[in-house]
C-alpha atoms as a PDB file:
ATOM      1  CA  UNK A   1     122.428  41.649  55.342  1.00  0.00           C
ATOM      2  CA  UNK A   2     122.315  45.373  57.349  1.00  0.00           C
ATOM      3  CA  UNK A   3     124.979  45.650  60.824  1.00  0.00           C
ATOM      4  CA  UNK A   4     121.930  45.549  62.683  1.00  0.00           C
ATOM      5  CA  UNK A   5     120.392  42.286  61.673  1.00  0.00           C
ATOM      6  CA  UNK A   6     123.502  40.821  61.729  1.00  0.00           C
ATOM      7  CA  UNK A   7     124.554  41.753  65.180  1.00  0.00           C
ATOM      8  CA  UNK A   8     121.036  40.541  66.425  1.00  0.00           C
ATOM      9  CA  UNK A   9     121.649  36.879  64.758  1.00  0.00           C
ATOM     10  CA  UNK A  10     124.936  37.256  66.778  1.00  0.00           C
ATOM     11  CA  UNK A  11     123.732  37.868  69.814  1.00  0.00           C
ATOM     12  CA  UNK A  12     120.563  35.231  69.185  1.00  0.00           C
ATOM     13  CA  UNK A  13     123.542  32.656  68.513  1.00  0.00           C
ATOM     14  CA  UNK A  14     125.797  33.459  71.525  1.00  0.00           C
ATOM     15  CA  UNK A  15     122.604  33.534  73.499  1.00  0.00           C
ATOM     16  CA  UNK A  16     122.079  30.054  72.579  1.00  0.00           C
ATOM     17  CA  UNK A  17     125.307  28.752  72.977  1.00  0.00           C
ATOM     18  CA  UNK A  18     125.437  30.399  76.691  1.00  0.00           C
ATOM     19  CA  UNK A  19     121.701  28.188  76.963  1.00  0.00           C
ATOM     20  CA  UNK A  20     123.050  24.982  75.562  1.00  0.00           C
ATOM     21  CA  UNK A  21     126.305  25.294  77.900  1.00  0.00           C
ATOM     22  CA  UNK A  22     124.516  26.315  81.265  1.00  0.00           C
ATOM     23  CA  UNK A  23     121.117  24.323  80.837  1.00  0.00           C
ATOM     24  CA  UNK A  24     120.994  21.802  78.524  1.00  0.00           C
ATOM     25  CA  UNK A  25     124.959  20.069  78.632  1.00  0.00           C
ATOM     26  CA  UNK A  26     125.750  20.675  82.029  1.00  0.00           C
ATOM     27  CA  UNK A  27     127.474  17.580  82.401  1.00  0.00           C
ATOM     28  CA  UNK A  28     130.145  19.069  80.026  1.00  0.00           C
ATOM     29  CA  UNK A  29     133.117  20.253  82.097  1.00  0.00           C
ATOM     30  CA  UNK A  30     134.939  23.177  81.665  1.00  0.00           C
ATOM     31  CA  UNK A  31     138.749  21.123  81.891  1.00  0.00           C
ATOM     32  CA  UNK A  32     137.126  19.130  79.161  1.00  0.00           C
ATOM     33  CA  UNK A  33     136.046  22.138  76.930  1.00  0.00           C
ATOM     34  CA  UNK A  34     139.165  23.731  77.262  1.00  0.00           C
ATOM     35  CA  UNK A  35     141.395  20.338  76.468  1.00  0.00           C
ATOM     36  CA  UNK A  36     139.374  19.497  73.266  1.00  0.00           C
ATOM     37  CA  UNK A  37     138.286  23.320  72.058  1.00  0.00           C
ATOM     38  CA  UNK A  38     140.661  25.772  73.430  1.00  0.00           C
ATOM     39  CA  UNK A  39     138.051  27.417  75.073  1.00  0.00           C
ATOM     40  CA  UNK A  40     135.139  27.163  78.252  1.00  0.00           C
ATOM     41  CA  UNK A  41     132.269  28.515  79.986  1.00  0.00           C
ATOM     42  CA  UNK A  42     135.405  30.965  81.684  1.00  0.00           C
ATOM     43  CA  UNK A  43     136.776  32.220  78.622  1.00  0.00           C
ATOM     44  CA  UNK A  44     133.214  32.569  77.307  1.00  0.00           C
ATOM     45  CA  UNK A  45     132.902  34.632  81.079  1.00  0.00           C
ATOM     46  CA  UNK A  46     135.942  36.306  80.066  1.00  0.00           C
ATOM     47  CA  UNK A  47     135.119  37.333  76.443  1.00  0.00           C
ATOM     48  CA  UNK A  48     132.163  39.048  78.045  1.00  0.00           C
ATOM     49  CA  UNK A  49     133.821  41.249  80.807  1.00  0.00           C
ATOM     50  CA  UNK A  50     136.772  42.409  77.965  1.00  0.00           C
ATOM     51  CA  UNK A  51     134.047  43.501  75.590  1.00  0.00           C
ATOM     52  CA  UNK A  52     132.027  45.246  78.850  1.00  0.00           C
ATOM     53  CA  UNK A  53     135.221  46.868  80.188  1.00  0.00           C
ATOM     54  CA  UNK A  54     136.289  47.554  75.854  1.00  0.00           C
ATOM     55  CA  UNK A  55     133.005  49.989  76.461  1.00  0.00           C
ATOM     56  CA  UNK A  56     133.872  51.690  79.143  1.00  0.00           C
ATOM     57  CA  UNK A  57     131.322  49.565  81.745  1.00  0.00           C
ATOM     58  CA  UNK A  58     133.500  48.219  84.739  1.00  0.00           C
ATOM     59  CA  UNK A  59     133.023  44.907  85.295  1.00  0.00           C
ATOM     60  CA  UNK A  60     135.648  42.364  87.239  1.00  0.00           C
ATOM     61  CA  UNK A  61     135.838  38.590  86.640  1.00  0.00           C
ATOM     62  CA  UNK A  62     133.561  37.694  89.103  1.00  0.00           C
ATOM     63  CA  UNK A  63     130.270  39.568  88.041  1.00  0.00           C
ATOM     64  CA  UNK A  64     131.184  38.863  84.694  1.00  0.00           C
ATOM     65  CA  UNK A  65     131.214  34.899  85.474  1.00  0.00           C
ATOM     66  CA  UNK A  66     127.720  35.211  87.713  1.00  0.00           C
ATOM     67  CA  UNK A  67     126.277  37.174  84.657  1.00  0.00           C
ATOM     68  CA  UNK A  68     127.239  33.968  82.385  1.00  0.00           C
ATOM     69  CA  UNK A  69     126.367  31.161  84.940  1.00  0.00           C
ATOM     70  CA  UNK A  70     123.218  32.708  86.175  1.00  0.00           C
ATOM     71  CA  UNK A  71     124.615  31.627  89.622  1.00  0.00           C
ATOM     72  CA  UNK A  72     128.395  32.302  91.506  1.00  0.00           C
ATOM     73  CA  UNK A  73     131.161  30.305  90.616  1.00  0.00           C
ATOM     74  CA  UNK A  74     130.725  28.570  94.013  1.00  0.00           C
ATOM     75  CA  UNK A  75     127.165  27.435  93.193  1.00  0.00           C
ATOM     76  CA  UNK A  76     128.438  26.045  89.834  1.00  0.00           C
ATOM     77  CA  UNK A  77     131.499  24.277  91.091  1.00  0.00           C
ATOM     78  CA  UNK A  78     128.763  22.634  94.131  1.00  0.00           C
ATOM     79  CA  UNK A  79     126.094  21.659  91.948  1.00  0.00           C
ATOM     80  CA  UNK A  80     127.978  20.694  88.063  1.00  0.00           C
ATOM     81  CA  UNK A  81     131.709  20.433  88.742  1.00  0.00           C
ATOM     82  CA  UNK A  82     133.392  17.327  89.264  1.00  0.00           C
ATOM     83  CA  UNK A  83     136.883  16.552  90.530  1.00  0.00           C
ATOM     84  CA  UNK A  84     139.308  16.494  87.361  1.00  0.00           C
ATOM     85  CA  UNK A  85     141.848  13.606  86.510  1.00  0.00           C
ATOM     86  CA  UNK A  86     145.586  13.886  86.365  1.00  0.00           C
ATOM     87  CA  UNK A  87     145.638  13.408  83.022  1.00  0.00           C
ATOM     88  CA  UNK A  88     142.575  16.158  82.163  1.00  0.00           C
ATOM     89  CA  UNK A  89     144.887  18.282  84.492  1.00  0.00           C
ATOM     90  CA  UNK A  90     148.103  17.831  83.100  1.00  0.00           C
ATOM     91  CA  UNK A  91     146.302  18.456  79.431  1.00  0.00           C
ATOM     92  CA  UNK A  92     144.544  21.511  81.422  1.00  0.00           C
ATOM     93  CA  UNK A  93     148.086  23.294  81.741  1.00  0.00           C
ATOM     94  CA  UNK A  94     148.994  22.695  78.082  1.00  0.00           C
ATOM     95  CA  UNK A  95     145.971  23.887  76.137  1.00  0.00           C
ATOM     96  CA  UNK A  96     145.859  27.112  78.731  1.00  0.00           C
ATOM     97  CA  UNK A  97     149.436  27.696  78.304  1.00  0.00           C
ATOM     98  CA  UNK A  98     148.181  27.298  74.235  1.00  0.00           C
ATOM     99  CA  UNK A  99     145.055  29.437  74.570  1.00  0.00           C
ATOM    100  CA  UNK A 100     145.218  31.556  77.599  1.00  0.00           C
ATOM    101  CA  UNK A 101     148.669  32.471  78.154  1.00  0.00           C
ATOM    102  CA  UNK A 102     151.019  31.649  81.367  1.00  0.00           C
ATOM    103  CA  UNK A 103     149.959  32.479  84.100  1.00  0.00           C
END
């Protein structure tokens, strides 16, 4: 397989992904992502502004995250987010500490 094809099935694969998160499994929350996978919608967010600013294109967390949610955090948070347990929270802080890094 050529670079070129093979970036194309790359980006045809993350564009899914991005579809399946933000359209069709909205229900799946981002504390819940990150406990079982290592990883959410904001790393995902994330991933995307590194490789932007990696290129030279400035872009800060926030446009990055409205370029991957179609939509501002706020409007997310309002119409998909719901209100996280103690325990989802308390497994939230290991698995970023794990993944992510202090902060």
């Amino acid at each position: 397989m050529d670079d070129q094809t093979r970036i194309e099935l790359e980006a045809a694969a993350f564009r899914r992904l991005r579809q399946h998160l933000m359209e069709d499994r909205t229900d799946v929350q981002n504390i819940d992502m990150m406990n079982l996978a290592g990883f959410c919608r904001n790393c995902l967010s994330r991933w995307y502004q590194e490789a932007a600013n990696a290129r030279g294109i400035e872009m800060g967390k926030d446009e990055a995250r409205e370029i991957f949610y179609g939509m501002t955090m706020a409007e997310w948070k309002a119409n998909h987010q719901t209100d996280a347990s103690a325990g989802q929270q308390e497994a939230f802080k290991e698995s970023f500490a794990k993944n992510v890094g202090e902060s």
